[in-house]
Structure formats: structure tokens, C-alpha cells
Protein backbone atom coordinates (compact mmCIF):
# COMPACT_ATOMS: atom_id res chain seq x y z
CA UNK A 1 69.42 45.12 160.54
CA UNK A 2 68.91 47.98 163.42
CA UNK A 3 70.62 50.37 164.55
CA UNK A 4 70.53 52.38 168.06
CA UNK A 5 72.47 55.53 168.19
CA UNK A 6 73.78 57.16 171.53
CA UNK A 7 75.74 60.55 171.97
CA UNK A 8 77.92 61.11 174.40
CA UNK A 9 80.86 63.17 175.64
CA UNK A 10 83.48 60.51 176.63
CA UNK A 11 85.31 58.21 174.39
CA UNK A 12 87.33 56.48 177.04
CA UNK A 13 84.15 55.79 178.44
CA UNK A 14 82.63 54.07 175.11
CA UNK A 15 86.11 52.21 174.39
CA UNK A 16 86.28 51.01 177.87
CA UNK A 17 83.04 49.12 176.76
CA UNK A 18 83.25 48.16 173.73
CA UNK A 19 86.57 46.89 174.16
CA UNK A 20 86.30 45.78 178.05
CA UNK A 21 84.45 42.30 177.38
CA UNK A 22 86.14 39.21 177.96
CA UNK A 23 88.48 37.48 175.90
CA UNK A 24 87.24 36.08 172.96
CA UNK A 25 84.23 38.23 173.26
CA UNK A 26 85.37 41.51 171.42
CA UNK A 27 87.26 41.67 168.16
CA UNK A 28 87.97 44.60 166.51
CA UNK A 29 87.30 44.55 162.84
CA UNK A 30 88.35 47.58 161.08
CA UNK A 31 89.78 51.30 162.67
CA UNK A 32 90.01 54.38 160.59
CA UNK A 33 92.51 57.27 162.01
CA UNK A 34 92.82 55.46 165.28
CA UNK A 35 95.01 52.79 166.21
CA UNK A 36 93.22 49.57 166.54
CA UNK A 37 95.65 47.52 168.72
CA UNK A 38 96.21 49.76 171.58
CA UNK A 39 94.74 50.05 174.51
CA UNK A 40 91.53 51.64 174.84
CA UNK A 41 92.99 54.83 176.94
CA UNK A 42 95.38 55.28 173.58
CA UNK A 43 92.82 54.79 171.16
CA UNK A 44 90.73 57.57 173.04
CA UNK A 45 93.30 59.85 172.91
CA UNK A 46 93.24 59.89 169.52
CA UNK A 47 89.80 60.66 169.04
CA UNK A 48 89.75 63.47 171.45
CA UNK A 49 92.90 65.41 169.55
CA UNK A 50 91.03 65.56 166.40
CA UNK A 51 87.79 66.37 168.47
CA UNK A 52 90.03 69.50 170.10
CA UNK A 53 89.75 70.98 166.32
CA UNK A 54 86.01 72.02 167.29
CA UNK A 55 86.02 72.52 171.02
CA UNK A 56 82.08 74.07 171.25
CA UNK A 57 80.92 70.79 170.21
CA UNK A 58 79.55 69.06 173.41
CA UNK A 59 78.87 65.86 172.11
CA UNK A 60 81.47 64.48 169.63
CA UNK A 61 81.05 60.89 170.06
CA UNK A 62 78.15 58.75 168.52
CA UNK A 63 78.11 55.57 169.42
CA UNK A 64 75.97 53.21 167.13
CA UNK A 65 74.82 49.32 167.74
CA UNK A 66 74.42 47.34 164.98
CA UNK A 67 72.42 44.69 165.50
CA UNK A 68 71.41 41.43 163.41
CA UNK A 69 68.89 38.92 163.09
CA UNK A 70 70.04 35.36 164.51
CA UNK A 71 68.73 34.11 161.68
CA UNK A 72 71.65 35.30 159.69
CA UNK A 73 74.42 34.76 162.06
CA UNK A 74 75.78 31.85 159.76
CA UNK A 75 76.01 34.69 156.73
CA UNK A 76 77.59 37.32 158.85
CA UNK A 77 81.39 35.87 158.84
CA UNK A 78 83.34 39.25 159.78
CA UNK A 79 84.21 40.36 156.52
CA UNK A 80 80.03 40.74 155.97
CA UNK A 81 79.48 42.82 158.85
CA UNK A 82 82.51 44.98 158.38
CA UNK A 83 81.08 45.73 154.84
CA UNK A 84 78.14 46.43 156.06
CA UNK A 85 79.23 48.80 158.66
CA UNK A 86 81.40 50.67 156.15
CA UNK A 87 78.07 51.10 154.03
CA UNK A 88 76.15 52.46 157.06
CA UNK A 89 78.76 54.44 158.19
CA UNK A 90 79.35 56.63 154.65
CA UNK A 91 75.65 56.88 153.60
CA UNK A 92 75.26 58.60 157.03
CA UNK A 93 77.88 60.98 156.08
CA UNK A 94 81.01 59.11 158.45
CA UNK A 95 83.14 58.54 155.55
CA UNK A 96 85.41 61.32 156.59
CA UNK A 97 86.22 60.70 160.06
CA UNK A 98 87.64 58.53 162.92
CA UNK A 99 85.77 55.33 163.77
CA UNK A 100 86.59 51.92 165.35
CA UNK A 101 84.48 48.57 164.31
CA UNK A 102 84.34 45.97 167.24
CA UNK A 103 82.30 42.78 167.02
CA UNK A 104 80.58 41.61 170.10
CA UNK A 105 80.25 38.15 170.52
CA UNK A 106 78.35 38.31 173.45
CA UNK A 107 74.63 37.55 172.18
CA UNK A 108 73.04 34.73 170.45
CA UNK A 109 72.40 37.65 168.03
CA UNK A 110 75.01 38.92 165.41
CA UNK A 111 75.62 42.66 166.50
CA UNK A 112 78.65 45.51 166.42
CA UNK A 113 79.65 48.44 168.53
CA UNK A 114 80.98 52.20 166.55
CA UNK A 115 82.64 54.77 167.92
CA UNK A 116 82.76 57.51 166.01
CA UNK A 117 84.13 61.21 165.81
CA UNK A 118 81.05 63.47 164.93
CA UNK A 119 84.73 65.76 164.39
CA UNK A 120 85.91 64.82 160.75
CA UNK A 121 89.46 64.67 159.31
CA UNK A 122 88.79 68.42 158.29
CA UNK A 123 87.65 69.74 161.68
CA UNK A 124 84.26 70.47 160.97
CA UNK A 125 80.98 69.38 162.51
CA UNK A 126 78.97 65.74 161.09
CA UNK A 127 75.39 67.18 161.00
CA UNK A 128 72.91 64.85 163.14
CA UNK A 129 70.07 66.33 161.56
CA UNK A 130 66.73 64.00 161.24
CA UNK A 131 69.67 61.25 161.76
CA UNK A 132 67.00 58.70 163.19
CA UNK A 133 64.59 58.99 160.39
CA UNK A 134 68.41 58.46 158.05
CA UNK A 135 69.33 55.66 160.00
CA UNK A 136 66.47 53.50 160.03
CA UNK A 137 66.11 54.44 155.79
CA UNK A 138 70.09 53.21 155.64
CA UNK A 139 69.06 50.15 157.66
CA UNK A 140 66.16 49.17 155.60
CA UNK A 141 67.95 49.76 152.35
CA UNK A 142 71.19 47.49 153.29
CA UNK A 143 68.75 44.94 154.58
CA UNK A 144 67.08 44.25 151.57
CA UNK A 145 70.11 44.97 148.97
CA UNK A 146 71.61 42.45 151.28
CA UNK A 147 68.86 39.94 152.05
CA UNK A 148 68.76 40.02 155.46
CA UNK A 149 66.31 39.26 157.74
CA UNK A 150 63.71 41.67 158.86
CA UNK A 151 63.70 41.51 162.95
CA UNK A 152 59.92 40.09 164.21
CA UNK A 153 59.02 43.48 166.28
CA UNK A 154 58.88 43.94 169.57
CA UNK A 155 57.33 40.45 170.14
CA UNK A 156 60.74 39.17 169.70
CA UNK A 157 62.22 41.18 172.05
CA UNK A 158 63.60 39.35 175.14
CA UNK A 159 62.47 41.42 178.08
CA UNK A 160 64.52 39.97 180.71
CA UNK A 161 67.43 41.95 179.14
CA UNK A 162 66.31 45.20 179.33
CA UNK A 163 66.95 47.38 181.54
CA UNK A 164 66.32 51.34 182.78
CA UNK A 165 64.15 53.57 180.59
CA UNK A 166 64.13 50.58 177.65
CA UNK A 167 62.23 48.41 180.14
CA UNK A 168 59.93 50.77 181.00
CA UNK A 169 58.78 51.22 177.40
CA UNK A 170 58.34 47.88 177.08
CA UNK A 171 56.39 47.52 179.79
CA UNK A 172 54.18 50.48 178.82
CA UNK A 173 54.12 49.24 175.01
CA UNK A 174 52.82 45.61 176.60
CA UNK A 175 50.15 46.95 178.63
CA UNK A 176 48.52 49.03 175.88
CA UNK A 177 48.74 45.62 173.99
CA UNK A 178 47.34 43.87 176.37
CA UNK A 179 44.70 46.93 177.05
CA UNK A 180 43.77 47.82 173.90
CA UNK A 181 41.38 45.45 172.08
CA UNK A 182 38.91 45.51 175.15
CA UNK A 183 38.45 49.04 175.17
CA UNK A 184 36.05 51.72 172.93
CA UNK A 185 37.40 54.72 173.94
CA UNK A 186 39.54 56.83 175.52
CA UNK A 187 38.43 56.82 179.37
CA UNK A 188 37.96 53.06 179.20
CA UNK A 189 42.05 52.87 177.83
CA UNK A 190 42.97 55.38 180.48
CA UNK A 191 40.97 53.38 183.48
CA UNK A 192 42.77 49.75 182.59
CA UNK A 193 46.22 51.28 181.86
CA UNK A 194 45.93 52.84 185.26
CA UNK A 195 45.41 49.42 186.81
CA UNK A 196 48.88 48.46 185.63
CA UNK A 197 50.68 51.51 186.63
CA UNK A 198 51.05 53.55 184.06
CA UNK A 199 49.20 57.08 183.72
CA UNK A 200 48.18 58.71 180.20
CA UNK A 201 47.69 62.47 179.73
CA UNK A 202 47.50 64.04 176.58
CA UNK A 203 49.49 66.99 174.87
CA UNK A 204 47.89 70.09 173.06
CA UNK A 205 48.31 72.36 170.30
CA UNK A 206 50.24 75.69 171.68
CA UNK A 207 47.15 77.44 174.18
CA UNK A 208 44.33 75.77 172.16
CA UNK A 209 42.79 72.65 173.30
CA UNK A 210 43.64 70.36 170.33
CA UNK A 211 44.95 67.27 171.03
CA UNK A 212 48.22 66.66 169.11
CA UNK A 213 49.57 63.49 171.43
CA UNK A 214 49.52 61.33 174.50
CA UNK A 215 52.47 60.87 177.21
CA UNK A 216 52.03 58.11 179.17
CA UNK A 217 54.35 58.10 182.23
CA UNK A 218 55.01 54.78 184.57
CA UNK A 219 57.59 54.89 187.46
CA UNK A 220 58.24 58.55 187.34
CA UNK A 221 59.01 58.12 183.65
CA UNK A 222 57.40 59.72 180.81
CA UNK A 223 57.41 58.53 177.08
CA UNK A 224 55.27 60.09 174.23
CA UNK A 225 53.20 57.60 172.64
CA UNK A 226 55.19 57.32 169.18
CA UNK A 227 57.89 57.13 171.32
CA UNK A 228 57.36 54.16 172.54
CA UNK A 229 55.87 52.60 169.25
CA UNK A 230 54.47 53.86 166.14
CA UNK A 231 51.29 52.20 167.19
CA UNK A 232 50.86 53.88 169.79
CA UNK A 233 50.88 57.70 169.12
CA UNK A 234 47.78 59.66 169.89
CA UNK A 235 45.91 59.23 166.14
CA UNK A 236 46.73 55.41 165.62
CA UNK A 237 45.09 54.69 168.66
CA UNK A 238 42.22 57.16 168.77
CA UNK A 239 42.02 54.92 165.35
CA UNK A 240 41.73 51.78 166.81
CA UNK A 241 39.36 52.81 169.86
CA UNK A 242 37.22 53.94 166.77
CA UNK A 243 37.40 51.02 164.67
CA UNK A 244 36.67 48.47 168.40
CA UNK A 245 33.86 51.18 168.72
CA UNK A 246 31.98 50.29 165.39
CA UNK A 247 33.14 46.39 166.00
CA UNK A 248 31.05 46.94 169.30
CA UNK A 249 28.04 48.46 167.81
CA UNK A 250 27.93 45.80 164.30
CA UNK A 251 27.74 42.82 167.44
CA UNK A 252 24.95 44.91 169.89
CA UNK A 253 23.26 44.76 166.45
CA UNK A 254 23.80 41.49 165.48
CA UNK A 255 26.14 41.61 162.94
CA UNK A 256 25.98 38.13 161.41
CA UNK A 257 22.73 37.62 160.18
CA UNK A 258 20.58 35.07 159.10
CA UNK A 259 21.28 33.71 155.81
CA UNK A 260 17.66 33.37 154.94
CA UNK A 261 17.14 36.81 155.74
CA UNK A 262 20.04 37.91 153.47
CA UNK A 263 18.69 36.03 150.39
CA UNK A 264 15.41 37.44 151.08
CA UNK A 265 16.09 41.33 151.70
CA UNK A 266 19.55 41.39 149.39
CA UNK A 267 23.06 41.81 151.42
CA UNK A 268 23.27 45.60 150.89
CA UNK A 269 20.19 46.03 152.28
CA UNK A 270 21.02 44.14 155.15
CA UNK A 271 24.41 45.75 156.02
CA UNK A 272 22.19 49.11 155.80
CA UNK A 273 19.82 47.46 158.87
CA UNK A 274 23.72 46.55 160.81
CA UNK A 275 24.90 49.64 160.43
CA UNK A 276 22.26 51.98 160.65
CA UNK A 277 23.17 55.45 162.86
CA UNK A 278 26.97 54.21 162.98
CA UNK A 279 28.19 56.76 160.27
CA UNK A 280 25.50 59.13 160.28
CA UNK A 281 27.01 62.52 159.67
CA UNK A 282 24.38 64.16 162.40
CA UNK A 283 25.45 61.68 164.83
CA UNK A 284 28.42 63.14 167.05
CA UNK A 285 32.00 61.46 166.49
CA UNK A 286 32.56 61.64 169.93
CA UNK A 287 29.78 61.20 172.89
CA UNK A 288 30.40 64.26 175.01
CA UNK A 289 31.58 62.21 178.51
CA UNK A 290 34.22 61.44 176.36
CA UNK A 291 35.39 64.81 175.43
CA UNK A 292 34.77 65.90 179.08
CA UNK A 293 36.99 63.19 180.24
CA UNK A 294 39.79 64.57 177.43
CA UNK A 295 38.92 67.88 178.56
CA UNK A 296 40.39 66.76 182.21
CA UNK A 297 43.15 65.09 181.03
CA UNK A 298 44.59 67.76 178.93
CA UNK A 299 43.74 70.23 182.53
CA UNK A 300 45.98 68.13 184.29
CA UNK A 301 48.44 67.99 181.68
CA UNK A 302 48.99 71.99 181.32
CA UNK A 303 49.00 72.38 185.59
CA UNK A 304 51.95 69.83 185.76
CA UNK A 305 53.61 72.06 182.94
CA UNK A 306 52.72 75.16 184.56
CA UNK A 307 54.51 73.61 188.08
CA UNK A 308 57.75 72.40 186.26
CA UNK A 309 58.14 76.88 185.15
CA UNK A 310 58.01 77.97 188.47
């Protein structure tokens, strides 16, 4: 279970979705303070008087996708998923407002549309604070008290579906996949991902030159790294530049060695001989073209931020 959260400003626009697929497509399985059976200009209306009640909020609808693993489509009857929307919805602190539950039917996969007033029944504000870091604790929590399926990553993502500013992080996420294993450091990563189009800078620490992340940027489009995947913010993949770095070295040195000359000398002798100079605490963690080429990066980095204030 996953969800995807989107604000937004017009609930005739969500409804008009949500509840615009064809027949037999759409069902609506449970409404709270809106009617359910009306049509979708109706039901909007009804969201927007009770979102009146706190007119400075620019955003009062949240529209969430619920999405399933196919392998549980055969569990998820409609009674299932509207449980399990109710769950998500009042552990993220919707039990108190308006909301409408439609089933899509749509996908191979089992999945459900919310709209909901961030407005409650009392007029105040639903805080959104940290409501992504929430959301994907609620979602792992319901999936295991429930026994669902855990999705297979981004490997199992269908690509041909995507579209806009998803696609492009998929794209960028595959070619740092793809990129990745063959390179030792930073200016080699940089070099290939260029190749496919996409352009990596990195971010720094207020007016000092310490790294703190990478953007990378294809089509116009900027992501930050952990954006587009855990795996790929700035650390985890400094990380594994250093660990294909010492993989490099232990094979230069000839990292499987004779048996003969194991049972002769004693293994940790041996791995002393592979890895001599690798972790020696006078040897520098970083050769210095390499922090001249980060050195650049980062230039380039604060002129383009520079250009956007004028």
C-alpha cells in the first residue's frame, strides 16, 4: 500500500476526475458530509461551503491515491479498501472532515481516489506538517497489520504510463542505475550521466563550500537526488562511488589470491598485502582532481542561483 498526495485549490476540478471515468469504471464507496450520489458540480459545492469557514487557506483540497499491489486485488473486495481508507484517513488526522471514497477500476492494480477538506467540521485548519514522512509510516503500518503486499520498487514500475515530471524522474533514477556501478567517482558519474541528458550539480551548506546534496536536472527539469530516490541523495552515492572505488583497487591488486599462497602466509596476512594503502589514514579520502572537479560544480551551481535573484 502507497499513497501519493496532491494539493490543490479546486474541488470541481478533482471530482470531475475522480468521478468522470466511464461507466463501470468509478464507484463511489463511502462519502462523509458530502452527498455521494450527486453530481460532481453538487458534491463540490459542498466542500467549498465548509471550506468558506477559513477563507486564507489557499489550498483546502488534498487529494490522495491509494494504490495496491495486484497481487492482492482478489483480497481487496470493496468493503477491504473502504476500511482501509477510513484507517488512513483518521491516523492522518481526517477523521473530522469532508471526504469522498471512489474506487477506480481502471488499472490492473487495486487503487482509490480521496478528496478531502483540509477545512474540518469545526472550521479550523488539518495541519500538513511532515505529512509525507506520516503517510508513508500509516502506509507501512496498515500494510503489515493487514498483510498486504509490499510493492517491488521502482523496477516494477511501468514506464510507459508515466507522464510529465514523474517520467522524468524515472528516467533520471534509470540512468544513474544504469551509470552507477561503472563509475569510481564523482567526475566519472557526472561525464556518463551527461551522455544521457541529464546534468548533476551539487548544493552547499549556506556560503561555505560543503556539499550537503546533488540536483540533477534533465529537460529543463530539476530534481534533488533524494527526491528522486533515497538511493540517490548526495551521501548514498558518494557511498557507493567509495565502496566501487575500493572494489577497483582489491581487483588492480589481485584480490583473489592463490590458495597456496593463503595456506602458506595465513589469510589475514594476505588481506593485509590486498589492501595495503586503501585505508591508510595519511592517504587522502579524496584525490584532489576530484575535489577540483566538485569545486566547479558547486561554482556553477551558486552563478545559476545568483542569475535566478536578479
Amino acid at each position: 500500500m502507497i499513497a501519493k498526495i496532491i494539493k490543490g485549490s479546486s474541488f470541481s476540478g478533482v471530482l470531475a476526475y475522480i468521478l468522470g471515468k466511464a461507466e463501470g469504471k468509478a464507484r463511489v464507496l463511502s462519502a462523509e458530509g458530502v452527498r455521494a450520489d450527486a453530481e460532481a458540480r453538487d458534491t463540490a459545492h459542498d466542500f467549498e461551503l465548509q471550506a468558506s469557514m477559513r477563507p486564507n487557506v489557499k489550498k483546502p483540497v488534498c487529494h490522495t491515491i491509494l494504490s495496491f499491489s495486484a497481487e492482492d486485488a482478489e483480497r481487496l473486495s470493496d468493503e477491504a479498501m473502504t476500511k482501509l481508507a477510513k484507517a488512513y484517513l483518521q491516523q492522518m488526522g481526517y477523521g473530522e472532515t469532508q471526504y469522498l471514497i471512489v474506487r477506480h477500476l481502471d488499472r490492473e492494480h487495486p487503487h482509490l481516489h480521496i478528496c478531502i477538506n483540509r477545512v474540518d467540521n469545526h472550521g479550523k485548519t488539518i495541519t500538513d506538517s511532515n505529512e509525507k514522512y506520516r503517510s508513508t509510516a500509516v502506509c507501512k503500518e496498515l500494510t503489515e497489520a493487514h498483510q498486504l503486499t509490499w510493492g517491488k520498487g521502482k523496477d516494477a514500475v511501468k514506464r510507459h504510463r508515466l507522464r510529465g515530471n514523474d517520467q522524468l524522474k524515472y528516467q533520471i533514477f534509470d540512468a544513474i542505475k544504469a551509470t552507477l556501478p561503472k563509475c569510481t567517482n564523482w567526475r566519472m558519474l557526472v561525464a556518463e550521466l551527461q551522455k544521457q541528458g541529464v546534468e548533476a550539480s551539487f548544493k552547499t551548506k549556506g556560503k561555505t563550500e560543503q556539499v550537503e546534496g546533488v540536483v540533477f536536472t534533465k529537460d529543463g527539469t530539476s530534481f534533488s537526488g533524494s527526491h528522486i530516490d533515497r538511493s540517490c541523495s548526495y551521501s548514498k552515492l558518494s557511498a557507493r562511488l567509495g565502496q566501487n572505488l575500493i572494489a577497483s583497487k582489491l581487483e588492480e591488486k589481485q584480490a583473489v589470491p592463490n590458495p597456496a599462497l593463503v595456506v602458506a602466509k595465513g589469510f589475514d596476512a594476505v588481506v593485509d598485502e590486498l589492501t595495503d594503502g586503501l585505508f591508510d589514514s595519511t592517504s587522502p579520502a579524496v584525490d584532489v582532481a576530484e575535489l577540483a572537479f566538485q569545486r566547479k560544480l558547486r561554482n556553477q551551481a551558486n552563478k545559476k542561483l545568483k542569475r535566478r535573484r536578479l
